[in-house]
Every structure is written in C-alpha cells, then in structure tokens.
N, C-alpha and C. Protein backbone atom coordinates (compact mmCIF):
# COMPACT_ATOMS: atom_id res chain seq x y z
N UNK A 1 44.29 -34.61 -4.73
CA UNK A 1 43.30 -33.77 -5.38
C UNK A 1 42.74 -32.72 -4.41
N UNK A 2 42.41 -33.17 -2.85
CA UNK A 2 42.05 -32.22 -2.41
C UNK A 2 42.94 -30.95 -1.74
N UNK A 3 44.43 -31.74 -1.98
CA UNK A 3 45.29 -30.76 -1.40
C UNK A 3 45.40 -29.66 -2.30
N UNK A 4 45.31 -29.99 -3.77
CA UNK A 4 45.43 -28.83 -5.20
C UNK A 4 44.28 -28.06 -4.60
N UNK A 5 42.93 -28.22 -4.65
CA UNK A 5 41.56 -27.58 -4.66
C UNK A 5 41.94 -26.52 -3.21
N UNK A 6 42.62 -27.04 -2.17
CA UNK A 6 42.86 -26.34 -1.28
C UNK A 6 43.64 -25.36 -1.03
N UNK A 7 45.19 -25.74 -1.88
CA UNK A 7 45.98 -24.87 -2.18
C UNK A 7 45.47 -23.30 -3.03
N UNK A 8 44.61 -23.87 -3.98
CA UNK A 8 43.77 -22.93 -4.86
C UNK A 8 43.27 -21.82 -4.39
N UNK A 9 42.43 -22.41 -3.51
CA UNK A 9 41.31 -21.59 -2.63
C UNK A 9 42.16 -20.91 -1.77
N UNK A 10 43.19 -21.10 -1.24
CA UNK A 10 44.33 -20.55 -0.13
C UNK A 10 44.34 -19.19 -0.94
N UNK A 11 45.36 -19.74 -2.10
CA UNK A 11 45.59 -18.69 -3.03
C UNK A 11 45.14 -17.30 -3.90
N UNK A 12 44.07 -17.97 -3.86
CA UNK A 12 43.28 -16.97 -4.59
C UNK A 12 42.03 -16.40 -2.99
N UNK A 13 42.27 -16.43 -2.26
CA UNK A 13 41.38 -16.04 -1.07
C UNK A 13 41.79 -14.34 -1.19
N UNK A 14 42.94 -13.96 -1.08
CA UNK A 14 43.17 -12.88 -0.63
C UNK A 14 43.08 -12.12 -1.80
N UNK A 15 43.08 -12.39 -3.18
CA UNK A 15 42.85 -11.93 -4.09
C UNK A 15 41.61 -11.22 -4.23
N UNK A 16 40.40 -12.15 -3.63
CA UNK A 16 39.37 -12.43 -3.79
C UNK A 16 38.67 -11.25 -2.61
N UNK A 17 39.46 -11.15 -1.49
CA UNK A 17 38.83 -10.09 -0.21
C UNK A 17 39.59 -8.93 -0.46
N UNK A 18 40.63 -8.95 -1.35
CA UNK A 18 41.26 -7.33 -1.90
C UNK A 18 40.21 -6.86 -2.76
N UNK A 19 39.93 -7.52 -3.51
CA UNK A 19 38.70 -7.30 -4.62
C UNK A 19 37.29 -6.41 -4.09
N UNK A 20 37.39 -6.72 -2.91
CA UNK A 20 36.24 -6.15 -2.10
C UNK A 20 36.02 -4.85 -1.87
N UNK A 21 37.51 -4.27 -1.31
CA UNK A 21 37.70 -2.90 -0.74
C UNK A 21 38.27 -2.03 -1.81
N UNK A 22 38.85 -2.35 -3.11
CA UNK A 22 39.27 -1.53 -4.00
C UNK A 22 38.03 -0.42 -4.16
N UNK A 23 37.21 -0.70 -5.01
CA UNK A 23 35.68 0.75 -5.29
C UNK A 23 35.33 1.31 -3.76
N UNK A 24 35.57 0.52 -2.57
CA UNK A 24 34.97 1.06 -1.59
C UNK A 24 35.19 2.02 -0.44
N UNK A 25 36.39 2.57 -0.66
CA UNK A 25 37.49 2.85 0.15
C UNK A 25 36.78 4.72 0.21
N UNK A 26 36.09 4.70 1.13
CA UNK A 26 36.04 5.94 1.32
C UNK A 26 35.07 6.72 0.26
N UNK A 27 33.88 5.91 -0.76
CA UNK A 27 33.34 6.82 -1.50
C UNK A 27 31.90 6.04 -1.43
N UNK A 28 30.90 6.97 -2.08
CA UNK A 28 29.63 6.45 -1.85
C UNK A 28 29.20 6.60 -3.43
N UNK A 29 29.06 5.57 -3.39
CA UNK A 29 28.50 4.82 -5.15
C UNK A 29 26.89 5.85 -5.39
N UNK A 30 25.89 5.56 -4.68
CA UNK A 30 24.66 6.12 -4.53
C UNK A 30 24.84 7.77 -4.71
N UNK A 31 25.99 8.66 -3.95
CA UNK A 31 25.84 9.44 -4.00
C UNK A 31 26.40 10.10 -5.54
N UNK A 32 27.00 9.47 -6.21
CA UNK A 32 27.38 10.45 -7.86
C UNK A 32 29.10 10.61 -7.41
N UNK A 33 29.36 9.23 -6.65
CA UNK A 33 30.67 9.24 -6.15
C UNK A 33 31.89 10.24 -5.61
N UNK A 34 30.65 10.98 -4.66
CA UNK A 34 31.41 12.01 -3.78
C UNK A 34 32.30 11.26 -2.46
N UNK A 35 33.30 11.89 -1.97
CA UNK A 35 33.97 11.58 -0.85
C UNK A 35 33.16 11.76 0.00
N UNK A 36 32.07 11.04 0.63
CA UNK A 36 31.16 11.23 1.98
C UNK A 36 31.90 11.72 3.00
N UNK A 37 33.27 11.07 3.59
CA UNK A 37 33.84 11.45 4.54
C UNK A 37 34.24 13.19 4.78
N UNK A 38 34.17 13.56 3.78
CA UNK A 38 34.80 14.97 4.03
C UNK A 38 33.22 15.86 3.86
N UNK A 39 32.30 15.42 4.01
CA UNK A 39 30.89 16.20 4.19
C UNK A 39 30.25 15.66 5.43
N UNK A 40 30.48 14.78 6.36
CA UNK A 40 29.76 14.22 7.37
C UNK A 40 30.41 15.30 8.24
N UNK A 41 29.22 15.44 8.82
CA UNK A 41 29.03 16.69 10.16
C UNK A 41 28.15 15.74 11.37
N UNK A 42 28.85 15.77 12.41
CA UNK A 42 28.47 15.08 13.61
C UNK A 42 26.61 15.61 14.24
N UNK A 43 25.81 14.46 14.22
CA UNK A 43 24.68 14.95 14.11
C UNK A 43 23.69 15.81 13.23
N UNK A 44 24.03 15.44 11.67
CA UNK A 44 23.34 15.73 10.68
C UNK A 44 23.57 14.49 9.35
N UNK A 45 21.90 14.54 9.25
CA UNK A 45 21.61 13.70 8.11
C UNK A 45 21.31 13.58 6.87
N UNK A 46 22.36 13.51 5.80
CA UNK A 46 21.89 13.67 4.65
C UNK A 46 21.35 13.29 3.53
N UNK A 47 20.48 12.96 2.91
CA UNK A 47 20.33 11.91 2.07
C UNK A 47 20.13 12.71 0.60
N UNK A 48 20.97 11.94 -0.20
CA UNK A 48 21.47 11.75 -1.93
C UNK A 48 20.37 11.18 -2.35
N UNK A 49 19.64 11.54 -2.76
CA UNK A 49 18.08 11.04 -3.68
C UNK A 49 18.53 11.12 -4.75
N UNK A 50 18.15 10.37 -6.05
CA UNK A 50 18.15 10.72 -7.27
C UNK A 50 16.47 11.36 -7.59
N UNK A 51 16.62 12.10 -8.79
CA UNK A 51 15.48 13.25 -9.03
C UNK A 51 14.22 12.16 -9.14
N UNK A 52 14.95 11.43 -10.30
CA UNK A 52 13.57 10.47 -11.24
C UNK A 52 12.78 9.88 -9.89
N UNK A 53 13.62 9.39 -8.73
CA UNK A 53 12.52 9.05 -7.36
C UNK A 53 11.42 9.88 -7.12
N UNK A 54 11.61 10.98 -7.03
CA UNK A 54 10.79 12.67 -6.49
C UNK A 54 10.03 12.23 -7.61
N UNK A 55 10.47 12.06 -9.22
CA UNK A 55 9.31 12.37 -10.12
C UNK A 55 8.54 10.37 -10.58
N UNK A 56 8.97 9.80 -9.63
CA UNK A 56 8.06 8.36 -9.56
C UNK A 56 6.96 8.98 -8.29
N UNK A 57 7.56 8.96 -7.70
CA UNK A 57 6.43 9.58 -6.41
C UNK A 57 5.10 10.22 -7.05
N UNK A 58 6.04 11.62 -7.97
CA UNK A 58 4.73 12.72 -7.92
C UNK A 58 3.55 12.25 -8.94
N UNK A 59 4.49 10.91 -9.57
CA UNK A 59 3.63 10.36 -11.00
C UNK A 59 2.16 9.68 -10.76
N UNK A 60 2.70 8.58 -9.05
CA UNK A 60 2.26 7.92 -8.24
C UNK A 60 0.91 8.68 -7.48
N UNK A 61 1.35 9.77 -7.41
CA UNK A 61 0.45 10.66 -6.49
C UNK A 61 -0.84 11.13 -7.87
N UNK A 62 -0.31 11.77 -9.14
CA UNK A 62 -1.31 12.06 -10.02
C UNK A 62 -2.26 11.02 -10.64
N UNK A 63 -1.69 10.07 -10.46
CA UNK A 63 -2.46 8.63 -11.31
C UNK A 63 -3.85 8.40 -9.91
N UNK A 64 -3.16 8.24 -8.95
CA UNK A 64 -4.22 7.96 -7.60
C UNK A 64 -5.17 8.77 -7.32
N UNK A 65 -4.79 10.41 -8.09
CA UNK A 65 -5.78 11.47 -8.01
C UNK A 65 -6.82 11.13 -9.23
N UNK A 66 -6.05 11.03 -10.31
CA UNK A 66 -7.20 10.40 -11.59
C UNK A 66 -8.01 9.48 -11.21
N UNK A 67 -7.82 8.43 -10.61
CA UNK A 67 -8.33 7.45 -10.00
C UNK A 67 -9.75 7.90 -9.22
N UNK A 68 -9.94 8.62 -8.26
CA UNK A 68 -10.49 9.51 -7.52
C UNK A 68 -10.42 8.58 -6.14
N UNK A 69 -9.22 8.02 -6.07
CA UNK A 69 -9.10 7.18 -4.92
C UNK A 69 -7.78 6.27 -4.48
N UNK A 70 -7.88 5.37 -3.33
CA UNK A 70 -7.32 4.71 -3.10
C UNK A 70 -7.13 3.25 -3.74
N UNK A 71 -6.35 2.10 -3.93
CA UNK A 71 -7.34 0.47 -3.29
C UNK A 71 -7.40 0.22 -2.67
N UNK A 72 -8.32 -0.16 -1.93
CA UNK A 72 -8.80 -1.19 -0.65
C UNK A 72 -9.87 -1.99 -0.59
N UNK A 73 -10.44 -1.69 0.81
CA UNK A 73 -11.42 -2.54 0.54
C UNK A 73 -12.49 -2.21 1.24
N UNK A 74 -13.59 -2.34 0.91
CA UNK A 74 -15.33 -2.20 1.58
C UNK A 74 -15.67 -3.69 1.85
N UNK A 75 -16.80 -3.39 2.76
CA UNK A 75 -17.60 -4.75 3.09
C UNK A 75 -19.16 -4.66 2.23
N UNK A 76 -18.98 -5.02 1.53
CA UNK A 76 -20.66 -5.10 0.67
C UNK A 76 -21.56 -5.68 1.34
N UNK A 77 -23.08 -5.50 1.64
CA UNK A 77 -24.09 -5.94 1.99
C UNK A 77 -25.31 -6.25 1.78
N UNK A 78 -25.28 -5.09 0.32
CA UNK A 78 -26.23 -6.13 -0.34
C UNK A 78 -26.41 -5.00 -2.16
N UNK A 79 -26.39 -6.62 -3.13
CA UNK A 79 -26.11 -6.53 -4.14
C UNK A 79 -27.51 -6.88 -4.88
N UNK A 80 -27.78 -5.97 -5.66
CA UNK A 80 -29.80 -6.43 -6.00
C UNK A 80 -29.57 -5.78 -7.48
N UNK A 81 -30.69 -6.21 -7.97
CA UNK A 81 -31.70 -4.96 -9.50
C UNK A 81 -32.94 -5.50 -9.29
N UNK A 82 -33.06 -4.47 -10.11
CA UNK A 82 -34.64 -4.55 -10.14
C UNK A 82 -35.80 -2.97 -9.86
N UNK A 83 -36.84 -3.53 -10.26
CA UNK A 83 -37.76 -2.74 -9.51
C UNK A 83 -37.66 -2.39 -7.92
N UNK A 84 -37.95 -3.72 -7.47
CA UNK A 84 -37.56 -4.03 -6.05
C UNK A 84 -36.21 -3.75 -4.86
N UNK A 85 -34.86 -3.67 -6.33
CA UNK A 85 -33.79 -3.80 -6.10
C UNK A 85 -33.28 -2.14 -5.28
N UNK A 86 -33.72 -1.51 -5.94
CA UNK A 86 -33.72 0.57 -5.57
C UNK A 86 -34.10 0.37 -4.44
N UNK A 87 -35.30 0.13 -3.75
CA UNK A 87 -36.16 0.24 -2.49
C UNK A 87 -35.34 -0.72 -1.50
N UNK A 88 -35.49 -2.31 -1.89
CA UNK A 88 -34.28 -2.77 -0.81
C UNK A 88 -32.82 -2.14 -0.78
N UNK A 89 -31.98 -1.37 -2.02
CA UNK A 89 -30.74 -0.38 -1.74
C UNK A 89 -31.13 0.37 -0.81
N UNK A 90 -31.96 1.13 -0.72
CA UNK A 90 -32.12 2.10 0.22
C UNK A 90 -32.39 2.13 1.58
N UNK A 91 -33.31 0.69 1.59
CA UNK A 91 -33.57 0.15 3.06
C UNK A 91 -32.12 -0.16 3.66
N UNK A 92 -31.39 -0.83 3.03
CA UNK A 92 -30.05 -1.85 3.69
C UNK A 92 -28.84 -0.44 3.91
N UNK A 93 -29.20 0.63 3.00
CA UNK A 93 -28.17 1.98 3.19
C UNK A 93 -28.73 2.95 4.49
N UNK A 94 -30.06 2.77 4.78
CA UNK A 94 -30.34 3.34 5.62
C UNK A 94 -30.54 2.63 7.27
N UNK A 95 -30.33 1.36 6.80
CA UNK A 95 -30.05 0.45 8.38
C UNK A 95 -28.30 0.71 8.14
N UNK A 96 -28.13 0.64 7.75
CA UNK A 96 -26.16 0.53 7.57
C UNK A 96 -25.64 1.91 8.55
N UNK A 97 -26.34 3.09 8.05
CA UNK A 97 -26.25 4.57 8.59
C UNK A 97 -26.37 4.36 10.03
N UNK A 98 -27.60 4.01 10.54
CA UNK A 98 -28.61 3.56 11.40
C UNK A 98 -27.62 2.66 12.93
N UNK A 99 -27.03 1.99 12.19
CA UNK A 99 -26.26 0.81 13.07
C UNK A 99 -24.76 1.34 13.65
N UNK A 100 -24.11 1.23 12.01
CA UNK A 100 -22.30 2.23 12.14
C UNK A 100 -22.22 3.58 11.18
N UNK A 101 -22.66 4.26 12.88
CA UNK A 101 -22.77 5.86 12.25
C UNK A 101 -21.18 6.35 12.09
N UNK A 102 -20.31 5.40 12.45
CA UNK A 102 -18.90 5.95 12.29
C UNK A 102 -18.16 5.36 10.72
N UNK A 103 -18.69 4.74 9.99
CA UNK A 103 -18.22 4.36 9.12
C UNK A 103 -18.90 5.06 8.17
N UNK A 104 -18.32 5.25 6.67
CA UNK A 104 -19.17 5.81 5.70
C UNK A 104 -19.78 4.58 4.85
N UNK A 105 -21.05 4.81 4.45
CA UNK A 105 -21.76 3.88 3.44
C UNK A 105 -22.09 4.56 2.13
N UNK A 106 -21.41 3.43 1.64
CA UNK A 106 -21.43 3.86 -0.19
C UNK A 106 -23.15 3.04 -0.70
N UNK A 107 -24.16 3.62 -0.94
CA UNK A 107 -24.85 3.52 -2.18
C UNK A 107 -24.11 3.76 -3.80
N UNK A 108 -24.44 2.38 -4.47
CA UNK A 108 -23.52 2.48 -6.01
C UNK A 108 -24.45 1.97 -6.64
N UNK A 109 -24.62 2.05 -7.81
CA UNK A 109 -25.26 2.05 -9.06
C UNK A 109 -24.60 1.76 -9.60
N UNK A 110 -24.59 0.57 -10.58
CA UNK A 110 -23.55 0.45 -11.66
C UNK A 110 -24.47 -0.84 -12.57
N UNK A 111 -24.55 -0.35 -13.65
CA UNK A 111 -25.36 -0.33 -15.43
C UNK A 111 -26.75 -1.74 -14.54
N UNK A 112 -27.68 -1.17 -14.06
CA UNK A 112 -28.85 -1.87 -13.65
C UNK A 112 -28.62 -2.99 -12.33
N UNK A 113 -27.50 -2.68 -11.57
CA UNK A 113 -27.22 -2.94 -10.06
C UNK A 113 -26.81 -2.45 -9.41
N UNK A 114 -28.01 -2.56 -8.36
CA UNK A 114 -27.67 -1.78 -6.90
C UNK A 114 -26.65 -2.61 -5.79
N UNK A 115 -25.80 -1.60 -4.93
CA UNK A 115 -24.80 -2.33 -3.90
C UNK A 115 -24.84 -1.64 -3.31
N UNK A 116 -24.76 -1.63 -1.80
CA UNK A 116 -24.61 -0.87 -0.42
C UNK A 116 -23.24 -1.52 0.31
N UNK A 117 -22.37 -0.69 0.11
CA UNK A 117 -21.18 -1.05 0.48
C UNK A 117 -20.40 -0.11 1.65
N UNK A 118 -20.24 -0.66 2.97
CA UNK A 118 -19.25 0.02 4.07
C UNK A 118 -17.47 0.30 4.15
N UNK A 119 -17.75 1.06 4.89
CA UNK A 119 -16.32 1.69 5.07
C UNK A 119 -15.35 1.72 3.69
N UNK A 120 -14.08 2.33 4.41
CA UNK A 120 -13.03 2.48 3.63
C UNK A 120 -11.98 2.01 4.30
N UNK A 121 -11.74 0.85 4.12
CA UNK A 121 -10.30 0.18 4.45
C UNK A 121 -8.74 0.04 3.33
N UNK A 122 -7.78 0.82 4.06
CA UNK A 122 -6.90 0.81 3.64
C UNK A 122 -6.74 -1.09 3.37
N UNK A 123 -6.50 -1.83 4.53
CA UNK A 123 -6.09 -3.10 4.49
C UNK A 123 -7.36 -4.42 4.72
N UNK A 124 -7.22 -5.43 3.92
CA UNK A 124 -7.89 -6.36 4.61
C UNK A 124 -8.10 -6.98 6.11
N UNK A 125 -6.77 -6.85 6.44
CA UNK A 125 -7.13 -6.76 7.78
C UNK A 125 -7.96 -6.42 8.57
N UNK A 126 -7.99 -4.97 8.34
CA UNK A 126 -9.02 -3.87 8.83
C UNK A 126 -10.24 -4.08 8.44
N UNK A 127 -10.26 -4.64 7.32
CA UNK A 127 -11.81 -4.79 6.81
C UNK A 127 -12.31 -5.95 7.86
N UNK A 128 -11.69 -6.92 7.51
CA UNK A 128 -11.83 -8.11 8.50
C UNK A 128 -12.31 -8.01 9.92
N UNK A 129 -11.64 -6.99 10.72
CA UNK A 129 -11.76 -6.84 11.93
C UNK A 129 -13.30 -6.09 11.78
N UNK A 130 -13.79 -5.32 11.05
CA UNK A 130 -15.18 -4.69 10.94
C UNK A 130 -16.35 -5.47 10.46
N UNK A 131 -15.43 -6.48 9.23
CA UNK A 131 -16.50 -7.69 9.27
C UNK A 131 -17.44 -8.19 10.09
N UNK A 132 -16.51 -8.78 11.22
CA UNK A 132 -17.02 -9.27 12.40
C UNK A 132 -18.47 -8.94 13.10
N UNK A 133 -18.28 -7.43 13.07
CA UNK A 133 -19.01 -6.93 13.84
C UNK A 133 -20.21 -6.54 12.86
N UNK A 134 -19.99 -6.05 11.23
CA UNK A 134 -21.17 -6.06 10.35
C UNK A 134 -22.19 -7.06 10.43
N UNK A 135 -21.47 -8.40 10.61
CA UNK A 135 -21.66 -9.81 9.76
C UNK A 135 -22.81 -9.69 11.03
N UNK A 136 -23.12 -9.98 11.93
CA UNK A 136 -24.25 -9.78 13.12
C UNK A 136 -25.07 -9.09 12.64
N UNK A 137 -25.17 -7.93 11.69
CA UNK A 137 -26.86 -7.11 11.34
C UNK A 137 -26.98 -7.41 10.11
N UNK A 138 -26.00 -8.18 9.39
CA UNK A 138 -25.90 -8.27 7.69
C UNK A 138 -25.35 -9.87 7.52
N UNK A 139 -25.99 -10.98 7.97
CA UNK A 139 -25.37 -12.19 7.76
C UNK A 139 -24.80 -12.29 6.07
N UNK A 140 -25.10 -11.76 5.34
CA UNK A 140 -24.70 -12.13 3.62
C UNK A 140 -23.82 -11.03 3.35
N UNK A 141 -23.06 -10.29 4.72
CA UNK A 141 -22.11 -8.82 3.90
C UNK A 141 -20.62 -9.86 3.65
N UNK A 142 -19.91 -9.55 3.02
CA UNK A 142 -18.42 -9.90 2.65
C UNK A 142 -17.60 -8.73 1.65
N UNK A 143 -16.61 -9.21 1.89
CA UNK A 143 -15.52 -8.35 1.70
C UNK A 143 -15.19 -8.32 0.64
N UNK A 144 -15.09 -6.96 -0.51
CA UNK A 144 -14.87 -6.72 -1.76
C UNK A 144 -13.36 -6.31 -2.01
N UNK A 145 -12.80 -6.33 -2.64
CA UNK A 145 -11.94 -5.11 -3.06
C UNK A 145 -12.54 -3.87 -3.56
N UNK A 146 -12.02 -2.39 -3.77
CA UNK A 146 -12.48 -1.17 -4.23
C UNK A 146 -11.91 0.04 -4.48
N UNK A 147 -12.02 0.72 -4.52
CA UNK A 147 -11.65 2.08 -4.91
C UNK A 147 -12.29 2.35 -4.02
N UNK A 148 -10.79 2.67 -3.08
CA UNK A 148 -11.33 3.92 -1.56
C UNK A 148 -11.12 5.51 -1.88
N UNK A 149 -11.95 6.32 -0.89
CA UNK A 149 -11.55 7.14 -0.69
C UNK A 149 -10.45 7.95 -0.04
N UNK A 150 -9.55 9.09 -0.64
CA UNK A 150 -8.51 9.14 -0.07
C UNK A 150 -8.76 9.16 1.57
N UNK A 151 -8.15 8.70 2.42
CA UNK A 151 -8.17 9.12 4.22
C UNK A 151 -7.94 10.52 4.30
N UNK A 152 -9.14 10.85 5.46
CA UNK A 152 -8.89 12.45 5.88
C UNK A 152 -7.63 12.38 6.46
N UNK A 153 -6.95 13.56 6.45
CA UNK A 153 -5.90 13.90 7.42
C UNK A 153 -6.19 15.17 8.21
N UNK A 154 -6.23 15.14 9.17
CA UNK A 154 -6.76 16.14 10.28
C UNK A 154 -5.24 16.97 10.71
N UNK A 155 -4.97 18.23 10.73
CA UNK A 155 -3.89 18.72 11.29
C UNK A 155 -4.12 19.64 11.98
C-alpha cells in the first residue's frame, strides 16, 4: 500500500511543478499581462497600479475630511455638568494650558456635559506615554478614543 501511494506521488510530482511555471514564464499577472522583461531598464522603477486604488485612496481622504478629523486618541481629565460643571471645565482647561503648553487642550460641550480633553494622538501608545506624565497633575485623567485633529505638516 505504501509502495502504490508512493509510486503516485513520484508520478504525478512533476506534473504537479510543471503546473507551476506554465502562466509564469516571463509575464506579470498584476500588470494587464504585459511582457515585463522587455520594459525593465536597469535602475528604474515601475509600478502598475490599478486606477480604482488611486480612487479608494482619494475616497479615504474625502470621508476623513467630512469627518473633520482623524481617530485617535486624547487623554480626558475631567468630565462634569452642571452649574458648577462650566466653572470647574474651565479651571481644569486652564491648569491643563498652564502645565503642557506643548500639547493642545480640547474644551467640549456635548448636550449638558462638560470634558477637558489633551492632546492629539495618532496611537495609543503615544497617548500612553503622555499619560504618565498627565496622570501626576490629573490623578482621574484616562485615555479616550476620539476624533483627532488632522497633524500639522510643516514643509
């Protein structure tokens, strides 16, 4: 029995690694099945995009603009309403300023609660690592998810 199963596999092996190189012999599937070889120029790089990529991108890019932002994440520090709630927002936004003048602080309003929320972190990580150093003037700040602002780019 195992000599049949072996004979088999013998047999059909080479069948099986011809099968391989037939479509591949010199053409590029990705590209709309041009002969690559007869367009490669020594030290130049070309790349075969399909369009609909360019128009996922630009779709990607308009939705994030509707948005008026990124996701990420802020460190919140303090979440209130009230009468009381406005006056402590403003106190905890104006120690926040006060402490990390390099980060931006969001004052938010949203339907009868106040939040004072830091920075703009692309990653949790990053938030994390700023945590650290919040969590010392703000023992009750923690880490939200949010709608960031896009990052400056300086050129």
């Amino acid at each position: 029995m195992l000599k049949r199963i072996s004979c088999i596999i013998l047999f059909l092996f080479p069948l099986v690694a011809a099968a391989q190189n037939v479509g591949s012999r010199g053409r590029d599937t990705a590209g709309g099945g041009r002969n690559m070889n007869e367009t490669i120029v020594p030290g130049e790089l070309r790349i075969f995009q399909d369009k609909r990529i360019d128009d996922l991108i630009h779709r990607h890019v308009q939705l994030n603009a509707k948005r008026g932002g990124l996701d990420g994440y802020r460190i919140q520090i303090y979440f209130g309403s009230g009468a009381m709630g406005r006056e402590e927002a403003n106190e905890h936004h104006a120690s926040a300023l006060s402490f990390f003048p390099e980060l931006k602080v969001h004052l938010i309003y949203q339907y009868s609660y106040y939040k004072v929320r830091i920075g703009d972190f692309r990653t949790r990580e990053e938030a994390f690592s700023w945590h650290r150093k919040v969590k010392r003037r703000f023992p009750s700040a923690y880490i939200v998810p949010d709608i960031i602002e896009f990052p400056r780019i300086d050129l």
